[in-house]
Protein backbone atom coordinates (compact mmCIF):
# COMPACT_ATOMS: atom_id res chain seq x y z
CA UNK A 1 14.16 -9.24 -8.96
CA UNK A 2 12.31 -11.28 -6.45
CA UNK A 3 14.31 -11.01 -2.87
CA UNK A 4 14.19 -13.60 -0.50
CA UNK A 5 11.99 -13.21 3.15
CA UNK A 6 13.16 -15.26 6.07
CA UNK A 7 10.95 -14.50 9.55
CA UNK A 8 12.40 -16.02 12.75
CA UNK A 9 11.30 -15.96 16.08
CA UNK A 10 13.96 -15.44 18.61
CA UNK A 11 14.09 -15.98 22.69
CA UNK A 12 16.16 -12.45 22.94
CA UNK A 13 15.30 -9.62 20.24
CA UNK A 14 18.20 -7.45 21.33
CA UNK A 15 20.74 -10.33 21.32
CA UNK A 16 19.39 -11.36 18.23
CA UNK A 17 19.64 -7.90 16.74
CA UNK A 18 23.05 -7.40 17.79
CA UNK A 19 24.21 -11.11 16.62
CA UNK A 20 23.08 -10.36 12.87
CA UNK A 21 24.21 -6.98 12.99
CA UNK A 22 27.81 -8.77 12.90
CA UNK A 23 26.80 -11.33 11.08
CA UNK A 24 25.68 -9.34 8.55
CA UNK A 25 27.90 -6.16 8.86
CA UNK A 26 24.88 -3.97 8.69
CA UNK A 27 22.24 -2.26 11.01
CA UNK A 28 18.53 -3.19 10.30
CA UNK A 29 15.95 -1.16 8.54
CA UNK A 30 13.46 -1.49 11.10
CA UNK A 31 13.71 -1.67 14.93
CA UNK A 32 10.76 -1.75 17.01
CA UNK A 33 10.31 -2.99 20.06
CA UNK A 34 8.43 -6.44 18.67
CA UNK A 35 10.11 -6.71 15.23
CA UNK A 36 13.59 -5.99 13.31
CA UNK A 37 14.21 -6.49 9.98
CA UNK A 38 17.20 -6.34 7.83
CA UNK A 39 16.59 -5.49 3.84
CA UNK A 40 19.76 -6.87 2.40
CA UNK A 41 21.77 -6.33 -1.15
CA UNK A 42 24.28 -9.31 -0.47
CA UNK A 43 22.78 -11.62 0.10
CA UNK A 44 19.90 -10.38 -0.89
CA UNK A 45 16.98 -10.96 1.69
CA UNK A 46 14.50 -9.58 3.62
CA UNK A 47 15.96 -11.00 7.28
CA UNK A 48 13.44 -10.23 10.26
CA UNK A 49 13.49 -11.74 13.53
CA UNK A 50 10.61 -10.98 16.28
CA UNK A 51 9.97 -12.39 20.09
CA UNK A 52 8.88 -16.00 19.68
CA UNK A 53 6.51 -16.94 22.66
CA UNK A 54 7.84 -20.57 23.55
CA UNK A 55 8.84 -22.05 19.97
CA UNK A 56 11.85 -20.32 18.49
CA UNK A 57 13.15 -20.76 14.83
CA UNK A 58 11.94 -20.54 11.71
CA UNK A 59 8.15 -18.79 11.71
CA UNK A 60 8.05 -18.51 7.47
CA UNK A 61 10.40 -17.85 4.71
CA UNK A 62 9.05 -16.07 1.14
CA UNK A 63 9.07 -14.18 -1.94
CA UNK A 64 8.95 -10.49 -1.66
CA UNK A 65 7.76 -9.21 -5.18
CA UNK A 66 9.61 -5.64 -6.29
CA UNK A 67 6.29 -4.94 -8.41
CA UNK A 68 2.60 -6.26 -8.81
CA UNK A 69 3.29 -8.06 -12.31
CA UNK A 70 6.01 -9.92 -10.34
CA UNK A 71 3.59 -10.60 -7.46
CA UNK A 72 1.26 -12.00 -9.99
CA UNK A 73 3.94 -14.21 -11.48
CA UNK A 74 4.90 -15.52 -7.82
CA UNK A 75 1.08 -16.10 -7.48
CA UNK A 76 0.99 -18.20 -10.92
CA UNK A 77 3.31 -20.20 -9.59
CA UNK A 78 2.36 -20.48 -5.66
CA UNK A 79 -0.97 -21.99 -7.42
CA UNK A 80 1.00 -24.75 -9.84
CA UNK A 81 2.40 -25.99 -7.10
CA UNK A 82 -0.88 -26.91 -5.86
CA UNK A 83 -0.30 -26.75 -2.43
CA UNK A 84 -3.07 -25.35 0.00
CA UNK A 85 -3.63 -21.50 0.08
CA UNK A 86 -4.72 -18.46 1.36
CA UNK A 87 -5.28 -15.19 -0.43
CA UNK A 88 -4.75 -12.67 1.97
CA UNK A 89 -4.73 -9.41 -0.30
CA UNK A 90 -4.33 -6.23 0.91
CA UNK A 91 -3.06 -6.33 4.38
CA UNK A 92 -1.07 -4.46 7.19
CA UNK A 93 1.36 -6.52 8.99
CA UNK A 94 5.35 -6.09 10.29
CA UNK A 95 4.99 -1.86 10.03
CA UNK A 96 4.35 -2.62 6.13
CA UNK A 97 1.51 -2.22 4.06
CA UNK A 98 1.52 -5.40 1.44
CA UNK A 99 -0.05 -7.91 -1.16
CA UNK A 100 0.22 -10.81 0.23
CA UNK A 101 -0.66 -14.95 -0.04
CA UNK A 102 0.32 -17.70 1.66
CA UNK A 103 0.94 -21.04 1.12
CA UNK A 104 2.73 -24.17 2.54
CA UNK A 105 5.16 -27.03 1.34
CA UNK A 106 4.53 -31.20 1.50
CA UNK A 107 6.41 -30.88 4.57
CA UNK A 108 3.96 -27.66 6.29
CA UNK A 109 7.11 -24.86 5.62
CA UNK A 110 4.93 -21.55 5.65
CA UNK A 111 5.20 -19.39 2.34
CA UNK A 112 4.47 -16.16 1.83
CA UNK A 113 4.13 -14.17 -1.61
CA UNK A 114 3.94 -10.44 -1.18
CA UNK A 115 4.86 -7.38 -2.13
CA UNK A 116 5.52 -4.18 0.06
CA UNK A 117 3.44 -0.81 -1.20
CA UNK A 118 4.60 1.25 2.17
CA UNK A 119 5.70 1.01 5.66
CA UNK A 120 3.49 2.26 8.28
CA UNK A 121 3.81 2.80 12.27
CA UNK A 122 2.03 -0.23 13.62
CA UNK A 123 3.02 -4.25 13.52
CA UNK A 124 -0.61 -5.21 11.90
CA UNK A 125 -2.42 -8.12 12.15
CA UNK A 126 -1.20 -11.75 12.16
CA UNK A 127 -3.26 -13.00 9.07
CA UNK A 128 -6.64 -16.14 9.66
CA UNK A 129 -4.46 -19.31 8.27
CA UNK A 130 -7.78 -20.89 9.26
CA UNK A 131 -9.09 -19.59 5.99
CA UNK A 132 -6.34 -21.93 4.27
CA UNK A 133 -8.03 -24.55 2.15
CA UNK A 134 -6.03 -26.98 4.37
CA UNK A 135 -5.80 -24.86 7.57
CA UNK A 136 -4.44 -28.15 9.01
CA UNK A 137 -0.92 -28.09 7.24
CA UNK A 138 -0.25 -24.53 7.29
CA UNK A 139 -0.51 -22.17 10.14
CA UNK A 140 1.49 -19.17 11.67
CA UNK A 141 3.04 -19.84 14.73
């Protein structure tokens, strides 16, 4: 079952962290110092929230794939809907090593497709959007 990613950036990680600890009525999976994420049953989501360096909000939502056929599935569709891409593969990013594209909506929402082979102990790399075949309309923040 595909679970649902939502990545905000937030002026205040610990008050953040504490706020959707109630909100949810669970304690994340992750905390590091830059990044917390929640992996959620009901509802069921992949929550993270990280330091946002001016802008707050929204930085992407997504599709988290449980398996590669799924991921390929989410990638069958991420190209019908014909909006500009990039094909990231095999990258390390939020302590977690994925499978991973990216896309973006008529209105420049950020999408990712990905799937999650293993966590590791570093945040990653923030992935080229540039490399987008419209870098203009879709970028990370």
């Amino acid at each position: 079952m595909t679970r649902f990613h939502l990545n905000l950036k937030v002026a205040d990680l610990e008050k953040s962290r504490e706020f959707y600890s109630h909100l949810f009525g669970a304690e994340p999976a992750v905390v590091k110092p830059d990044y917390v994420k929640w992996m959620l049953d009901d509802p069921f989501i992949n929550f993270s929230i990280e330091p946002g360096t001016g802008d707050t909000g929204i930085a992407h939502v997504g599709l988290q794939a449980e398996n590669p056929d799924e991921l390929r599935a989410i990638y069958d569709r991420v190209q019908d809907a014909a909006g500009p891409r990039f094909e990231e593969g095999e990258t390390t990013c939020c302590y977690a090593s994925s499978e991973k594209n990216w896309t973006s909506d008529p209105d420049g929402v950020i999408w990712e497709a990905f799937h999650t082979e293993g966590q590791v102990t570093h945040y990653g790399k923030v992935p080229e959007m540039g490399k987008m075949s419209d870098p203009t309309s879709c970028c990370l923040s």
